[in-house]
N, C-alpha and C. Protein backbone atom coordinates (compact mmCIF):
# COMPACT_ATOMS: atom_id res chain seq x y z
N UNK A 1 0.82 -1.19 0.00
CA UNK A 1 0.00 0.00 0.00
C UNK A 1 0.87 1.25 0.00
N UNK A 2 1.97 1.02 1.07
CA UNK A 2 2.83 2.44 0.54
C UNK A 2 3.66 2.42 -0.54
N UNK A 3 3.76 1.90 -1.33
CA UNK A 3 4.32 2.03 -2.75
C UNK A 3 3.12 2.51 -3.92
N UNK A 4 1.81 2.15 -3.46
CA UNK A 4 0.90 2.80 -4.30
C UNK A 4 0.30 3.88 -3.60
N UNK A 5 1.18 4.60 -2.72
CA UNK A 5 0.40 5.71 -2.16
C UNK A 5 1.71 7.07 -2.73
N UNK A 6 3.34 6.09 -3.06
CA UNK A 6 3.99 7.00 -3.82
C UNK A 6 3.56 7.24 -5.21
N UNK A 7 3.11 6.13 -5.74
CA UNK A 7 2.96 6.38 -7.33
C UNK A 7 2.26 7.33 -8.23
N UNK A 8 1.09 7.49 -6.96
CA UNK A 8 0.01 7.97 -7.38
C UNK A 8 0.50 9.67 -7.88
N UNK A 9 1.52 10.51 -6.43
CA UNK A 9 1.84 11.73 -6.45
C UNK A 9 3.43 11.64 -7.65
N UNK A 10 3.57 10.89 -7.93
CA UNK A 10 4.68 10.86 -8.76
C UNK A 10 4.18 10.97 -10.62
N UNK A 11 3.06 9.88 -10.58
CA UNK A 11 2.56 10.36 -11.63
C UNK A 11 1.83 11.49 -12.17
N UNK A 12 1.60 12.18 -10.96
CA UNK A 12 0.96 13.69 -11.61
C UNK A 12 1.49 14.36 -11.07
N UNK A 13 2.97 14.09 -10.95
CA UNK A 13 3.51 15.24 -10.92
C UNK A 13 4.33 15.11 -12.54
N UNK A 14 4.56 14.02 -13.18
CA UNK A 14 4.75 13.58 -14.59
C UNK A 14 4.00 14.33 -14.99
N UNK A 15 2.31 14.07 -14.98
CA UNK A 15 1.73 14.43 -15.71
C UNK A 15 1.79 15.88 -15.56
N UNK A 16 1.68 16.46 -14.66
CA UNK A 16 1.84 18.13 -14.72
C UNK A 16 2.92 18.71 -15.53
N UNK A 17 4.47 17.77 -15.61
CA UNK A 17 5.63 18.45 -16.10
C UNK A 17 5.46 18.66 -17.34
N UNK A 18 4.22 17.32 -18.15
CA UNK A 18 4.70 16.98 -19.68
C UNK A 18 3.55 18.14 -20.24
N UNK A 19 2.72 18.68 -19.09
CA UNK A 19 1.86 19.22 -19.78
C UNK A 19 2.16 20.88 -20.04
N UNK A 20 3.39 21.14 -19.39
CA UNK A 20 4.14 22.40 -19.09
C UNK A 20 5.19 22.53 -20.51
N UNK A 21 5.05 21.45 -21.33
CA UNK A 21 6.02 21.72 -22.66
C UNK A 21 5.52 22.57 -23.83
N UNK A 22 5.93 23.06 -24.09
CA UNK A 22 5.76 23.95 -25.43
C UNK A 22 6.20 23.66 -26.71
N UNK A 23 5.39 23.39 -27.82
CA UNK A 23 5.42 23.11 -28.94
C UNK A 23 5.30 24.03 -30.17
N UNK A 24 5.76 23.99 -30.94
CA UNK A 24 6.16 24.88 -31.95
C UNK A 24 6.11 24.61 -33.30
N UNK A 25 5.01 24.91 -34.31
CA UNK A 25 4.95 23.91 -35.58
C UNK A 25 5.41 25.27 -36.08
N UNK A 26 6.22 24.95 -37.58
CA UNK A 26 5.88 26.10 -38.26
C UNK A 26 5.88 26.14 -39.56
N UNK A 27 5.25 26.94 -40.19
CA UNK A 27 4.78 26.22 -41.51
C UNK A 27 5.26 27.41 -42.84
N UNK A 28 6.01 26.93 -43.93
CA UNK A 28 6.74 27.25 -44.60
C UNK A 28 6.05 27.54 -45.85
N UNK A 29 5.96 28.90 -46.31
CA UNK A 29 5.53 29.01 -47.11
C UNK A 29 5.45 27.99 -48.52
N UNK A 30 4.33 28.04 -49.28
CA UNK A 30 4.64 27.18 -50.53
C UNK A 30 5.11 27.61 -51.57
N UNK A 31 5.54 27.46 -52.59
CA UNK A 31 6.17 28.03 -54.21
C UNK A 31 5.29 27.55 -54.78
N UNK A 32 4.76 28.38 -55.63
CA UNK A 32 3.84 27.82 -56.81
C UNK A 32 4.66 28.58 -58.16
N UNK A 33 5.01 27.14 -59.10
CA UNK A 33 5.79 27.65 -60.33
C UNK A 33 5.54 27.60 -61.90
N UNK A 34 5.36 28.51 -62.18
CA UNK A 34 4.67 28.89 -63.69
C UNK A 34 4.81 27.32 -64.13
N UNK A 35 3.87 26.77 -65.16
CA UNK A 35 4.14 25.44 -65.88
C UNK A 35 3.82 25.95 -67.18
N UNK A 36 4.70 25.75 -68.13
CA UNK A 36 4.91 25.81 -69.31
C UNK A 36 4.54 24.24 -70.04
N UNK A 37 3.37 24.46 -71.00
CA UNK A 37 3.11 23.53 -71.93
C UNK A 37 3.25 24.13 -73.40
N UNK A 38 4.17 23.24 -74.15
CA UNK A 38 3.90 23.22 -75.55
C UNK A 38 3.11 22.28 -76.11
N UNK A 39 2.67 23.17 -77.08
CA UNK A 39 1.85 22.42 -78.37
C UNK A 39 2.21 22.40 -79.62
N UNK A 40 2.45 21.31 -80.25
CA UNK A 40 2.42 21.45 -81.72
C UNK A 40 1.56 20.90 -82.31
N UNK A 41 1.21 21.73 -83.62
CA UNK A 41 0.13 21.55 -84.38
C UNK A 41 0.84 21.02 -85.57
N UNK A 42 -0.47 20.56 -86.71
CA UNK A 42 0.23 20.19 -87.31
C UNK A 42 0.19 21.29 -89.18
N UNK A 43 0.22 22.65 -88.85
CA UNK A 43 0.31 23.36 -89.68
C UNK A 43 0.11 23.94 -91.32
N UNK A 44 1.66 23.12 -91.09
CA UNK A 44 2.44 22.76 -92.45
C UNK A 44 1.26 21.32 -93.11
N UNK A 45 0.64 20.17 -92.40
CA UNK A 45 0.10 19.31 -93.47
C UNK A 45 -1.16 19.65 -93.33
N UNK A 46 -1.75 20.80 -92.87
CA UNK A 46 -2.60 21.28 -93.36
C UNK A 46 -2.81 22.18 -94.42
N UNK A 47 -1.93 22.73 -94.51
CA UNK A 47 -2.07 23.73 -95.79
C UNK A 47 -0.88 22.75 -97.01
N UNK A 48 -0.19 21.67 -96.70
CA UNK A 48 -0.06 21.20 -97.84
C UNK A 48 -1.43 20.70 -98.24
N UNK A 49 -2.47 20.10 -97.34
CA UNK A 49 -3.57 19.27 -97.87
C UNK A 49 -4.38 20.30 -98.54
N UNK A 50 -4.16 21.80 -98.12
CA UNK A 50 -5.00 22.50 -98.87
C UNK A 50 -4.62 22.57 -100.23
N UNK A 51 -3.75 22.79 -100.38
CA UNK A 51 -2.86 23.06 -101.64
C UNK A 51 -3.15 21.67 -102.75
N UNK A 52 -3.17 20.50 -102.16
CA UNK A 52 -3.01 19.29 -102.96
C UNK A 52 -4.67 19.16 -103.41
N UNK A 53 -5.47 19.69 -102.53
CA UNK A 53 -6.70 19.30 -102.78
C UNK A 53 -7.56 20.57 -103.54
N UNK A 54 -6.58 21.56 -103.52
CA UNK A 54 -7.37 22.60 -103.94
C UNK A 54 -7.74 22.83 -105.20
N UNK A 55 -7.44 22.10 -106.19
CA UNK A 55 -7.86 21.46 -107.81
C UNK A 55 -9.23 21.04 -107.42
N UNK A 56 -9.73 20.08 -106.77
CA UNK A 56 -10.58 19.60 -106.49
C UNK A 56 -11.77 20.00 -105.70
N UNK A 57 -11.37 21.41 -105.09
CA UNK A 57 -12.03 22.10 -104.62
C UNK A 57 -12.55 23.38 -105.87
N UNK A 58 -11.61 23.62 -106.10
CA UNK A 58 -12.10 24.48 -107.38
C UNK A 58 -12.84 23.62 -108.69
N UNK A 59 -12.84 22.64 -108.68
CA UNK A 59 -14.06 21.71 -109.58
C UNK A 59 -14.96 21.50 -108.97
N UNK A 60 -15.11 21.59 -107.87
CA UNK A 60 -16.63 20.99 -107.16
C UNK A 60 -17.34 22.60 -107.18
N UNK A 61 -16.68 23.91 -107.08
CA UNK A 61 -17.19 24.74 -107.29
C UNK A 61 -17.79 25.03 -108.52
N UNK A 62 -16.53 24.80 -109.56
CA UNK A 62 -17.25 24.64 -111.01
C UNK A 62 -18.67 24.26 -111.46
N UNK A 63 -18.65 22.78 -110.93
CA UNK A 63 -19.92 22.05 -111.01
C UNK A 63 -21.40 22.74 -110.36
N UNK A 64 -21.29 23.59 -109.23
CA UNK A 64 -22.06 24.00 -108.95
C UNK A 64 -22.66 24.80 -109.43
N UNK A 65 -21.81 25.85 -110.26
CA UNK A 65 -21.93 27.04 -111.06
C UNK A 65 -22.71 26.94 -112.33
N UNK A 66 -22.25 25.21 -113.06
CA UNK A 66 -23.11 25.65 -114.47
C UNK A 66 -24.28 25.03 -114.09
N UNK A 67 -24.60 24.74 -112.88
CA UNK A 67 -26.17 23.91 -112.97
C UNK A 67 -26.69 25.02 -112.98
């Protein structure tokens, strides 16, 4: 019985010490950094397709014209 009549004042006096600590978070700003995306298109085989097809575009206009 007297060993659990020390324990009792020993543990809160623990518990009083741990509750006497001071903690300190600290929080670091973030970086937020431009993101660069490229695109490529595909330009150039579009206006070759215009070019290759454009005979064929100027006949289908034709056709329309003498009806």
């Amino acid at each position: 019985m007297f060993k659990m009549r020390n324990t009792f004042p020993a543990v809160g006096i623990m518990l009083m010490l741990a509750g006497c600590t001071q903690h300190k978070v600290e929080v670091a700003p973030v970086e937020v950094k431009p993101i660069h995306i490229t695109i490529d298109s595909n330009v150039k085989v579009d206006k070759a397709l215009d070019d290759f097809f454009s005979d064929v575009d100027a006949a289908e206009e034709g056709v329309g014209v003498n009806e």
